[in-house]
PDB file of N, CA and C in Angstrom:
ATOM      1  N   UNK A   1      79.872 110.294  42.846  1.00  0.00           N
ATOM      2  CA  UNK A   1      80.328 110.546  44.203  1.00  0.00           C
ATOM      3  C   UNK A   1      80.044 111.994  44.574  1.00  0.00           C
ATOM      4  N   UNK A   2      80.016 112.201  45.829  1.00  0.00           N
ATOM      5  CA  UNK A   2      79.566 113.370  46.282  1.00  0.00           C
ATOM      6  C   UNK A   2      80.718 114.390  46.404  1.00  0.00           C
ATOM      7  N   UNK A   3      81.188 115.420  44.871  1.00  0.00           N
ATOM      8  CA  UNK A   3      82.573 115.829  45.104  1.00  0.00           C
ATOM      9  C   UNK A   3      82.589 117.013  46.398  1.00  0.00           C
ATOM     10  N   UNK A   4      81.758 117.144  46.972  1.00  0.00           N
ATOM     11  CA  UNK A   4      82.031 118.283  48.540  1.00  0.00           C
ATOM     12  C   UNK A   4      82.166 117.646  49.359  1.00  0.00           C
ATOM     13  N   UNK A   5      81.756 115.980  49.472  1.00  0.00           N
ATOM     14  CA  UNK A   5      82.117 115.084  50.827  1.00  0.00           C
ATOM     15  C   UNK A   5      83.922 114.906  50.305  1.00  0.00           C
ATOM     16  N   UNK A   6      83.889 114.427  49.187  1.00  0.00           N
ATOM     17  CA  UNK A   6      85.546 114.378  48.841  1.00  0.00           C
ATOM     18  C   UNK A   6      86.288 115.830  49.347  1.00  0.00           C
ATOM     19  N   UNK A   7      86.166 116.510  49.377  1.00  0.00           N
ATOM     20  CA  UNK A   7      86.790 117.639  49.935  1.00  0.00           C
ATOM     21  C   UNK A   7      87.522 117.593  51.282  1.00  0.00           C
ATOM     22  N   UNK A   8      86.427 116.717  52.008  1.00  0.00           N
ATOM     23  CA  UNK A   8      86.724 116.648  53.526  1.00  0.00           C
ATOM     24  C   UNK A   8      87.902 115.649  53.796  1.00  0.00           C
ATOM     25  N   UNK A   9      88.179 114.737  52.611  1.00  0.00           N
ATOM     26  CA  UNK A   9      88.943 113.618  52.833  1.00  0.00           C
ATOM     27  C   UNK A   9      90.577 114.412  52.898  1.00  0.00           C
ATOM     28  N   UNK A  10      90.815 115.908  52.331  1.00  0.00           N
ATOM     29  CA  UNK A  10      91.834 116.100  52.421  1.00  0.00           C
ATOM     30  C   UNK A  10      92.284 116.468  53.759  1.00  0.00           C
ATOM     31  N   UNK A  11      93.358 116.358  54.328  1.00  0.00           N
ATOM     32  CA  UNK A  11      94.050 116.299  55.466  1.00  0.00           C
ATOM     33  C   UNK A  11      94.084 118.110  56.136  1.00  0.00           C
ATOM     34  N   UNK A  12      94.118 118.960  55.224  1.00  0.00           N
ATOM     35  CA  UNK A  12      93.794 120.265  55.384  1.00  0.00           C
ATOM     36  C   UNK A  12      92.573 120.633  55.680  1.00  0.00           C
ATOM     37  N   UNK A  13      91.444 119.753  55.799  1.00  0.00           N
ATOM     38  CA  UNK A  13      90.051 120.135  55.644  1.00  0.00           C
ATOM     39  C   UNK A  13      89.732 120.500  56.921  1.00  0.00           C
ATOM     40  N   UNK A  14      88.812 121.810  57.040  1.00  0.00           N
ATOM     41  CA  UNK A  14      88.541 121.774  58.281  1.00  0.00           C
ATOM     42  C   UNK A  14      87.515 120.844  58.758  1.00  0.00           C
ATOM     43  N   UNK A  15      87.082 120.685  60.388  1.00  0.00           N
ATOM     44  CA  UNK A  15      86.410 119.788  60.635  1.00  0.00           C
ATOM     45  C   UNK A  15      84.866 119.336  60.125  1.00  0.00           C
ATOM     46  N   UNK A  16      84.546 120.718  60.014  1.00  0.00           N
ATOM     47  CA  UNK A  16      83.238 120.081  59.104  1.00  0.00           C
ATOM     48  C   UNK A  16      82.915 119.548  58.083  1.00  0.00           C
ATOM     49  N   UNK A  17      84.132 119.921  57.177  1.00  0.00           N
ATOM     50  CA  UNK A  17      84.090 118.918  55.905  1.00  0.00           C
ATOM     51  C   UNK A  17      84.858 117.446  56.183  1.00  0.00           C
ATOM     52  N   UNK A  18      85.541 117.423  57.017  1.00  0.00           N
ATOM     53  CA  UNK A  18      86.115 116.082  57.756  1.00  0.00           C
ATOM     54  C   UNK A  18      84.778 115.140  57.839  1.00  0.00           C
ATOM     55  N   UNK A  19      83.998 115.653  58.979  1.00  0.00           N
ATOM     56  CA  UNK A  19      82.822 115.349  59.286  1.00  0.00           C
ATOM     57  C   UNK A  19      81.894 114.571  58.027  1.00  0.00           C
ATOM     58  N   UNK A  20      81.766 115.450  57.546  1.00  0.00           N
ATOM     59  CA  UNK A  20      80.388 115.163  56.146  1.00  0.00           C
ATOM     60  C   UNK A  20      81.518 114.503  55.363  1.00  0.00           C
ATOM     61  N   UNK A  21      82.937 113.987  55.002  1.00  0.00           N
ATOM     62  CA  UNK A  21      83.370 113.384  54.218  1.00  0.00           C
ATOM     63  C   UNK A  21      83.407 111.736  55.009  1.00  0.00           C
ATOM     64  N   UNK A  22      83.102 111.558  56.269  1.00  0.00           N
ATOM     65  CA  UNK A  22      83.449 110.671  56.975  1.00  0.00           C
ATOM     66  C   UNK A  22      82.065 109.979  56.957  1.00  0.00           C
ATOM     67  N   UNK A  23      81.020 110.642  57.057  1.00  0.00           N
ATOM     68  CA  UNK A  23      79.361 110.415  57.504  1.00  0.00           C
ATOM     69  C   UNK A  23      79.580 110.029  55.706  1.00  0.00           C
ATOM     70  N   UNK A  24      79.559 110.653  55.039  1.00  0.00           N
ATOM     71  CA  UNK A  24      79.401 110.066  53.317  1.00  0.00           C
ATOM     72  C   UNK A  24      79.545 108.721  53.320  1.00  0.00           C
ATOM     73  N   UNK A  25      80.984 108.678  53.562  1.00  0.00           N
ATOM     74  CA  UNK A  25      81.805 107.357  53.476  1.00  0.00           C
ATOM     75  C   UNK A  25      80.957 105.711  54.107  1.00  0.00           C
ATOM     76  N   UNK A  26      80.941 106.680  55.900  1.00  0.00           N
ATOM     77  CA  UNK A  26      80.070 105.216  56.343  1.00  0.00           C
ATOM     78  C   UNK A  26      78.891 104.995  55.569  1.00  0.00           C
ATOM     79  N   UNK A  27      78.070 106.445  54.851  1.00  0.00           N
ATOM     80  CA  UNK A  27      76.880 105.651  54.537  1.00  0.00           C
ATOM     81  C   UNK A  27      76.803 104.632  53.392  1.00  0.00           C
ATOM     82  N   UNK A  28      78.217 104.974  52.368  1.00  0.00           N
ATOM     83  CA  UNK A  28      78.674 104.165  51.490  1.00  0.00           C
ATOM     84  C   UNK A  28      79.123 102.794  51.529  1.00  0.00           C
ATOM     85  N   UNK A  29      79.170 102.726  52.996  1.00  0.00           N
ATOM     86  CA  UNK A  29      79.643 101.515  53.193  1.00  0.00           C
ATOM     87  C   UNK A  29      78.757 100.746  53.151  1.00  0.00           C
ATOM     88  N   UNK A  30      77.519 101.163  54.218  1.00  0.00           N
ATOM     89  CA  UNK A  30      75.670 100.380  54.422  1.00  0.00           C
ATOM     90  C   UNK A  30      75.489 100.309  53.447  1.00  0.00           C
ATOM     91  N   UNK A  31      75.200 101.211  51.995  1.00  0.00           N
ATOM     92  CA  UNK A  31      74.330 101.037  51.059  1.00  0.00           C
ATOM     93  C   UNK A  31      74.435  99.898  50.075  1.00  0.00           C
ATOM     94  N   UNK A  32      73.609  99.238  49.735  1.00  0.00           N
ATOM     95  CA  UNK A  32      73.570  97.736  49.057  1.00  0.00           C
ATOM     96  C   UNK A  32      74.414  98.172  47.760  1.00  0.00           C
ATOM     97  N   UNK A  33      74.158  99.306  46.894  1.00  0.00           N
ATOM     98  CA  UNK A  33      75.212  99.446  45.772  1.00  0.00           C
ATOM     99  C   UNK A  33      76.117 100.507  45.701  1.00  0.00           C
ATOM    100  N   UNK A  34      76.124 100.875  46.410  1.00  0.00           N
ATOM    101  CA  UNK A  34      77.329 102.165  46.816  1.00  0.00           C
ATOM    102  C   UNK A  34      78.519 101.935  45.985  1.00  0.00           C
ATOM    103  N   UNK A  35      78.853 100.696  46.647  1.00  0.00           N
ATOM    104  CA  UNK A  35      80.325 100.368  46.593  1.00  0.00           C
ATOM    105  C   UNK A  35      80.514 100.346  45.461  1.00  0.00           C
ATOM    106  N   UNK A  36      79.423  99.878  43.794  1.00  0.00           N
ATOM    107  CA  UNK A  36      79.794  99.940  42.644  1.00  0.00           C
ATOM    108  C   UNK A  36      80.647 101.257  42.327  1.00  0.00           C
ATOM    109  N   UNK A  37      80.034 102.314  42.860  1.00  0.00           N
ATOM    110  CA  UNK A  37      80.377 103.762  42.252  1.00  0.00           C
ATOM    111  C   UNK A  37      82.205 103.686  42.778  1.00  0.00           C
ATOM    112  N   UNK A  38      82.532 103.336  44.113  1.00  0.00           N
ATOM    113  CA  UNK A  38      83.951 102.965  44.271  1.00  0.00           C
ATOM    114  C   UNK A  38      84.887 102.352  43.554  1.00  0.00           C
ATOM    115  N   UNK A  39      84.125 101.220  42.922  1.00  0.00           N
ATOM    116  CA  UNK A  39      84.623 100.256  42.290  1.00  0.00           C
ATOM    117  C   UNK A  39      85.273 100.729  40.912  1.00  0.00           C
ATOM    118  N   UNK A  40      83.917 101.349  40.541  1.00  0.00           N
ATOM    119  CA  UNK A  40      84.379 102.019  38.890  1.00  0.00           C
ATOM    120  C   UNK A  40      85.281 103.666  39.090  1.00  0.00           C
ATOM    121  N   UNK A  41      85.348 104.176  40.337  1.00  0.00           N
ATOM    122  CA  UNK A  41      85.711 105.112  40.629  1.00  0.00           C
ATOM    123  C   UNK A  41      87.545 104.495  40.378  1.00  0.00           C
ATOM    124  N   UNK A  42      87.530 103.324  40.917  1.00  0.00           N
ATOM    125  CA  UNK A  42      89.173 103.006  41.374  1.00  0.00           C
ATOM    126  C   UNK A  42      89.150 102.515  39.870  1.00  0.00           C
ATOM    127  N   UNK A  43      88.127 101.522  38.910  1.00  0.00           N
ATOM    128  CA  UNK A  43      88.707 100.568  37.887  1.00  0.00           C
ATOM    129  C   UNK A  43      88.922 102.187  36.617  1.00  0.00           C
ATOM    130  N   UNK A  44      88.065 103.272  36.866  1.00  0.00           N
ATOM    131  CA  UNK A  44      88.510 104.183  35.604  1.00  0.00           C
ATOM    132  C   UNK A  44      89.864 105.364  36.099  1.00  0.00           C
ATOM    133  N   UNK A  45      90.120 104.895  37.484  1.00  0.00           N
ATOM    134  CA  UNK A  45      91.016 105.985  37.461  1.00  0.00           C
ATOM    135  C   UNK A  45      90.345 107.897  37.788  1.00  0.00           C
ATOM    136  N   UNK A  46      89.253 107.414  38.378  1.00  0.00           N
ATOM    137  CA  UNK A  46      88.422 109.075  38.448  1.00  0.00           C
ATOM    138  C   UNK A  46      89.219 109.891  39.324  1.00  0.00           C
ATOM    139  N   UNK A  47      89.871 109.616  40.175  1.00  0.00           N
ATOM    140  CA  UNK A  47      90.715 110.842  41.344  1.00  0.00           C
ATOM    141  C   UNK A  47      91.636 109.766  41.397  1.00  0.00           C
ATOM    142  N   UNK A  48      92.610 111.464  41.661  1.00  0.00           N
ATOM    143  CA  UNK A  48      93.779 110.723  41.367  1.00  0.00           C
ATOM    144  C   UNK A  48      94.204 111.373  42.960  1.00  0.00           C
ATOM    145  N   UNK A  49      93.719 112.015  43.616  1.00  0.00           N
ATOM    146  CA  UNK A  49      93.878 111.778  45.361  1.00  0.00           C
ATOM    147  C   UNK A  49      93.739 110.900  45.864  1.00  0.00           C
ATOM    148  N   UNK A  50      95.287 109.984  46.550  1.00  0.00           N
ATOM    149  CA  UNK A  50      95.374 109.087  47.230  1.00  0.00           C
ATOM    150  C   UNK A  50      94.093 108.917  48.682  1.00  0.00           C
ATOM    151  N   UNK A  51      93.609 109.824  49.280  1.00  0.00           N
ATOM    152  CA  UNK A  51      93.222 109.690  50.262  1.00  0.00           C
ATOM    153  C   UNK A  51      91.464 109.256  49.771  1.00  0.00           C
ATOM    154  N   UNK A  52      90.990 109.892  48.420  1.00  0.00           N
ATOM    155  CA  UNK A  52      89.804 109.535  47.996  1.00  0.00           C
ATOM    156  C   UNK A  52      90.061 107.998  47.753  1.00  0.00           C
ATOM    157  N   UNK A  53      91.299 107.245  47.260  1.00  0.00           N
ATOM    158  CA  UNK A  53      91.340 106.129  46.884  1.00  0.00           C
ATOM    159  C   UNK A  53      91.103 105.412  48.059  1.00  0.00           C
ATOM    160  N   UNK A  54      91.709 105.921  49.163  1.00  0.00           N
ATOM    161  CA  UNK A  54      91.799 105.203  50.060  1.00  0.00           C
ATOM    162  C   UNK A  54      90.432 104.526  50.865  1.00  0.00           C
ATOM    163  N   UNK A  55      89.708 105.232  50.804  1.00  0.00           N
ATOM    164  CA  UNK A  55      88.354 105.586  51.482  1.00  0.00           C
ATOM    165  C   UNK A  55      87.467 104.792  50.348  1.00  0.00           C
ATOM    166  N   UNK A  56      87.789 104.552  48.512  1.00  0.00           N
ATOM    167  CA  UNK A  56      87.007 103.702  48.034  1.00  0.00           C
ATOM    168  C   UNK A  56      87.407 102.518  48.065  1.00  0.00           C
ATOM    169  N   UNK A  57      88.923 102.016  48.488  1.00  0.00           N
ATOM    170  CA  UNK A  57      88.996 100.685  49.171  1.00  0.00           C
ATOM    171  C   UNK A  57      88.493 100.351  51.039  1.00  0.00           C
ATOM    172  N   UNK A  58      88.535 101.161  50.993  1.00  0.00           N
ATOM    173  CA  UNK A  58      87.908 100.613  52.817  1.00  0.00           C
ATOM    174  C   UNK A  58      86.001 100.227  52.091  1.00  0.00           C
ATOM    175  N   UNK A  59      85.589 101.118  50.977  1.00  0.00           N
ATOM    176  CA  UNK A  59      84.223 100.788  50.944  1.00  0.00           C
ATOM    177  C   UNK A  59      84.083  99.426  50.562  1.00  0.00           C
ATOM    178  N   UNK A  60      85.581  99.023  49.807  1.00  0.00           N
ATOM    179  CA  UNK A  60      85.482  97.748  48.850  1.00  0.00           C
ATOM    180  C   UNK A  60      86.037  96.233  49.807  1.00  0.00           C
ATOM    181  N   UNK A  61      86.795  96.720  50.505  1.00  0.00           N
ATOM    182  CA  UNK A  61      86.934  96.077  51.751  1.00  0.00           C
ATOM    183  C   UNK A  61      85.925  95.364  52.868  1.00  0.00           C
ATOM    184  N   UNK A  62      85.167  96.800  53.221  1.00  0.00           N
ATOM    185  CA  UNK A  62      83.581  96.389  54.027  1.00  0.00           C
ATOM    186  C   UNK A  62      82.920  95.515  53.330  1.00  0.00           C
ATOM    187  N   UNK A  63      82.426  95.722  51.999  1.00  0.00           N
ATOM    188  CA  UNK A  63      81.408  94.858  51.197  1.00  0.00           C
ATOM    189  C   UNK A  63      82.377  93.411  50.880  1.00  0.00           C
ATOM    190  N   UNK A  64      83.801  93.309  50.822  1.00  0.00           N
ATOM    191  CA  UNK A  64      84.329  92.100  50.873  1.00  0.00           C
ATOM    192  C   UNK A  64      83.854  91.256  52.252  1.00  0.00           C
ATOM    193  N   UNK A  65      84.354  91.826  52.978  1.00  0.00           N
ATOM    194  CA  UNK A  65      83.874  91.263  54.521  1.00  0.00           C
ATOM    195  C   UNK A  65      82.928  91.007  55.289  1.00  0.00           C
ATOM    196  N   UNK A  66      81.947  91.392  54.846  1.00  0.00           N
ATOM    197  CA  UNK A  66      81.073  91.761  55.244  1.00  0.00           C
ATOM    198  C   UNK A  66      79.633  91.312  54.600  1.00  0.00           C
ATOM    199  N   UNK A  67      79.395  91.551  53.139  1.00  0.00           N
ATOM    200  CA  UNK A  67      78.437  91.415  52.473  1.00  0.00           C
ATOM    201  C   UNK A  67      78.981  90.850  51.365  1.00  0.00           C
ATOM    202  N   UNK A  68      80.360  89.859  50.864  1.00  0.00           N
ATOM    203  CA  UNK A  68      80.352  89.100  49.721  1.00  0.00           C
ATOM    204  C   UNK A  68      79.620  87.971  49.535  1.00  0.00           C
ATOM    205  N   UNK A  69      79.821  87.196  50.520  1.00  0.00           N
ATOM    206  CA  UNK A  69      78.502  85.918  50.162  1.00  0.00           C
ATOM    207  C   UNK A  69      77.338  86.147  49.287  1.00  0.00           C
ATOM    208  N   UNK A  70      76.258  87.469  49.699  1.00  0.00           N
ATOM    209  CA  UNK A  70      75.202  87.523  49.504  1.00  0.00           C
ATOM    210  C   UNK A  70      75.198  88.335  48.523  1.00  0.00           C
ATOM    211  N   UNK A  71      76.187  89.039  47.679  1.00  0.00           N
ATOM    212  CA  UNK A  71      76.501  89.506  46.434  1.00  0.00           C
ATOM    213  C   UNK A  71      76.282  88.268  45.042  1.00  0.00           C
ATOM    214  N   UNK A  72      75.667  88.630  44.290  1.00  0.00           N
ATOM    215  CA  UNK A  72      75.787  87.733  42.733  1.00  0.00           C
ATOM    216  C   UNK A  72      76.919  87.135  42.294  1.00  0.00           C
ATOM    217  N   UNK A  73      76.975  86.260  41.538  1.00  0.00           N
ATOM    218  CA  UNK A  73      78.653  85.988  40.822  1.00  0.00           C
ATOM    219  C   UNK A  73      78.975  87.445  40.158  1.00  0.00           C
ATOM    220  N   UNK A  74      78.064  87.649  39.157  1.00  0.00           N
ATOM    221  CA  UNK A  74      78.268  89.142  38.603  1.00  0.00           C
ATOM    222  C   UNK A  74      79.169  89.773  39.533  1.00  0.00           C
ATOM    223  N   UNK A  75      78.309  90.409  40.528  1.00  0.00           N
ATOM    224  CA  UNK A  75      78.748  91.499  40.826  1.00  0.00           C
ATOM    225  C   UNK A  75      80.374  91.113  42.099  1.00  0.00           C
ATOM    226  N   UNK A  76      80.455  89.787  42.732  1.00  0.00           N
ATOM    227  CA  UNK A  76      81.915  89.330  42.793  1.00  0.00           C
ATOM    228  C   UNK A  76      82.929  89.415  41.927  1.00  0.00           C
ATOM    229  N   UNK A  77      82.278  89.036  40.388  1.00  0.00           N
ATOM    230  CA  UNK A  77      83.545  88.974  39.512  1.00  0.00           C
ATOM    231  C   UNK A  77      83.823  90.666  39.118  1.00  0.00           C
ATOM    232  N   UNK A  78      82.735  91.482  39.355  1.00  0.00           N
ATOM    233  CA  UNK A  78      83.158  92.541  39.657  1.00  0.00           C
ATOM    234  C   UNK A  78      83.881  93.420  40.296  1.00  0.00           C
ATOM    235  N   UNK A  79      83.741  92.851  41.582  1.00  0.00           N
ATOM    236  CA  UNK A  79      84.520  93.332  42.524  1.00  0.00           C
ATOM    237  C   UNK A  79      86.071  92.910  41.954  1.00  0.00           C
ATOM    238  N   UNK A  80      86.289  91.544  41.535  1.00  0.00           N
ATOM    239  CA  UNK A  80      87.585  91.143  41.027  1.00  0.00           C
ATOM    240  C   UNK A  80      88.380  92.116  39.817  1.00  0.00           C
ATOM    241  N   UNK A  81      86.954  92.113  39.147  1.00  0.00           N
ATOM    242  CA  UNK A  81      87.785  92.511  37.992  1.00  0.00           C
ATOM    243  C   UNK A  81      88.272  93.867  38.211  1.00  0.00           C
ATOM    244  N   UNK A  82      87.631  94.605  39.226  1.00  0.00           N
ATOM    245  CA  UNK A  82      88.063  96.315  39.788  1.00  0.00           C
ATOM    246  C   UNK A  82      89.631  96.033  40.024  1.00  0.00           C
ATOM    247  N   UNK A  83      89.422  95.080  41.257  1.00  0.00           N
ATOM    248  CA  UNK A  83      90.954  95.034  41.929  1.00  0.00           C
ATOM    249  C   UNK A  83      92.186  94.931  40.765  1.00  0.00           C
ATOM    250  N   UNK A  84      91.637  93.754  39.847  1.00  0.00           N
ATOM    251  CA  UNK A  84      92.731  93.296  39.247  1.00  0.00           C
ATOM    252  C   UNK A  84      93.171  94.964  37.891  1.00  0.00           C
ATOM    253  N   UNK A  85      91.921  95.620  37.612  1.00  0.00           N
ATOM    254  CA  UNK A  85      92.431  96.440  36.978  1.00  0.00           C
ATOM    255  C   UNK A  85      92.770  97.582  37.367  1.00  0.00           C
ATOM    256  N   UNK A  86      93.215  97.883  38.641  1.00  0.00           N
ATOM    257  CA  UNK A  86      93.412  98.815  39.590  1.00  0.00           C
ATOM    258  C   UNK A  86      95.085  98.092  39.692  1.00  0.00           C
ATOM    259  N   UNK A  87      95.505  97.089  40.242  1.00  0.00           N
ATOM    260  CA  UNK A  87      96.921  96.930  39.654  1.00  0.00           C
ATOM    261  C   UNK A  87      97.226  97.313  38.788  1.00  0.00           C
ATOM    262  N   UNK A  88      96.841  96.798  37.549  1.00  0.00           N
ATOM    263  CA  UNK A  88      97.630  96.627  36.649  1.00  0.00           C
ATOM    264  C   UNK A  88      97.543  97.788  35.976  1.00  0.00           C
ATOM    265  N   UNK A  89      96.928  99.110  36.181  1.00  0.00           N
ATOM    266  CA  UNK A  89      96.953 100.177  35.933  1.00  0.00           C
ATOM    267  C   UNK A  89      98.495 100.605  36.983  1.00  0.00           C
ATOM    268  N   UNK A  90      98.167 100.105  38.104  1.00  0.00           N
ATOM    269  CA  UNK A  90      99.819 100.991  39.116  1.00  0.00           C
ATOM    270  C   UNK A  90     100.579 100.478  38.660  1.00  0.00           C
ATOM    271  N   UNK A  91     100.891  98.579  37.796  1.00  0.00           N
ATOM    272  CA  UNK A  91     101.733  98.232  37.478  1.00  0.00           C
ATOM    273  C   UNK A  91     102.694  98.797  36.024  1.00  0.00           C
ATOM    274  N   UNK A  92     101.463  99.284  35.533  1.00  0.00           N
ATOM    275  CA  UNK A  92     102.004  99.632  33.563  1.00  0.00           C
ATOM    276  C   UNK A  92     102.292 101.345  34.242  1.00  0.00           C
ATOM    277  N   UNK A  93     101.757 101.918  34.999  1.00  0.00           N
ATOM    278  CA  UNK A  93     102.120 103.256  35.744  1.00  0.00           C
ATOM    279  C   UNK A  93     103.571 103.640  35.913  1.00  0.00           C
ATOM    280  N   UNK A  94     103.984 102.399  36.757  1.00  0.00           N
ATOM    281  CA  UNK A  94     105.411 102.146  37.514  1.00  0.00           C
ATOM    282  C   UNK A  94     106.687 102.012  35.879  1.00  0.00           C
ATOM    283  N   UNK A  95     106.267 101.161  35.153  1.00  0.00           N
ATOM    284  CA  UNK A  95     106.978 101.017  34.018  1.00  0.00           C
ATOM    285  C   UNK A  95     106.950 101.866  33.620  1.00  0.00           C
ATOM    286  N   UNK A  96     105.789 102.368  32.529  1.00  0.00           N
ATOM    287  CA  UNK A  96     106.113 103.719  32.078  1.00  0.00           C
ATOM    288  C   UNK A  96     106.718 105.097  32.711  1.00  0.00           C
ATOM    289  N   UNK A  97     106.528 104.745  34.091  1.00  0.00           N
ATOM    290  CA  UNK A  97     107.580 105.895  34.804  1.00  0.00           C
ATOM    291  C   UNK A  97     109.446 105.770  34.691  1.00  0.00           C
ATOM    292  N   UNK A  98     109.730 104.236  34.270  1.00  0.00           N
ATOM    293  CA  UNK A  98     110.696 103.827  34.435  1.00  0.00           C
ATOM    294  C   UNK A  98     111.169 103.088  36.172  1.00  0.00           C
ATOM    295  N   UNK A  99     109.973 103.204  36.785  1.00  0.00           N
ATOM    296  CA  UNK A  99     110.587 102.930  38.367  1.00  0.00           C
ATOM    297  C   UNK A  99     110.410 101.136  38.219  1.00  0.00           C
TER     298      UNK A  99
END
């Protein structure tokens, strides 16, 4: 991922890094494999800034909506297996916090 477009995603950022974190994002959305780098971004836990997360589910979202049909089984059960280990990382999170 492009860590100076992530910069812009913070809420303090001034507008030009707003800008180039926003233009990143959409182009992540178009690109036929983009969304992998999201995927493994959310399934390893790479940033732990909510707002970067946020922005690699809207990428994972678009390619749900948008372009799953025409995705492989592979790379569907991929997409699955992200989501499901993206819970269950917040879920064993929440326990071990005690909440």
């Amino acid at each position: 991922m492009d860590e100076q477009a992530l910069l812009g995603l913070n809420p303090n950022a001034d507008a030009v890094f707003r800008k180039r974190a926003l233009t990143y994002f959409e182009q992540l959305k178009t690109s036929p494999d983009a969304w992998q780098v999201c995927a493994e971004a959310l399934a390893q836990g790479l940033h732990s800034d909510d707002h970067v997360k946020f922005f690699c589910f809207q990428v994972l979202e678009h390619q749900i909506k948008f372009k799953y049909s025409s995705l492989t089984e592979v790379q569907q059960q991929l997409i699955r297996d992200t989501l499901m280990t993206w819970l269950q990382a917040q879920v064993n999170g929440r326990l071990l916090k005690g909440n």
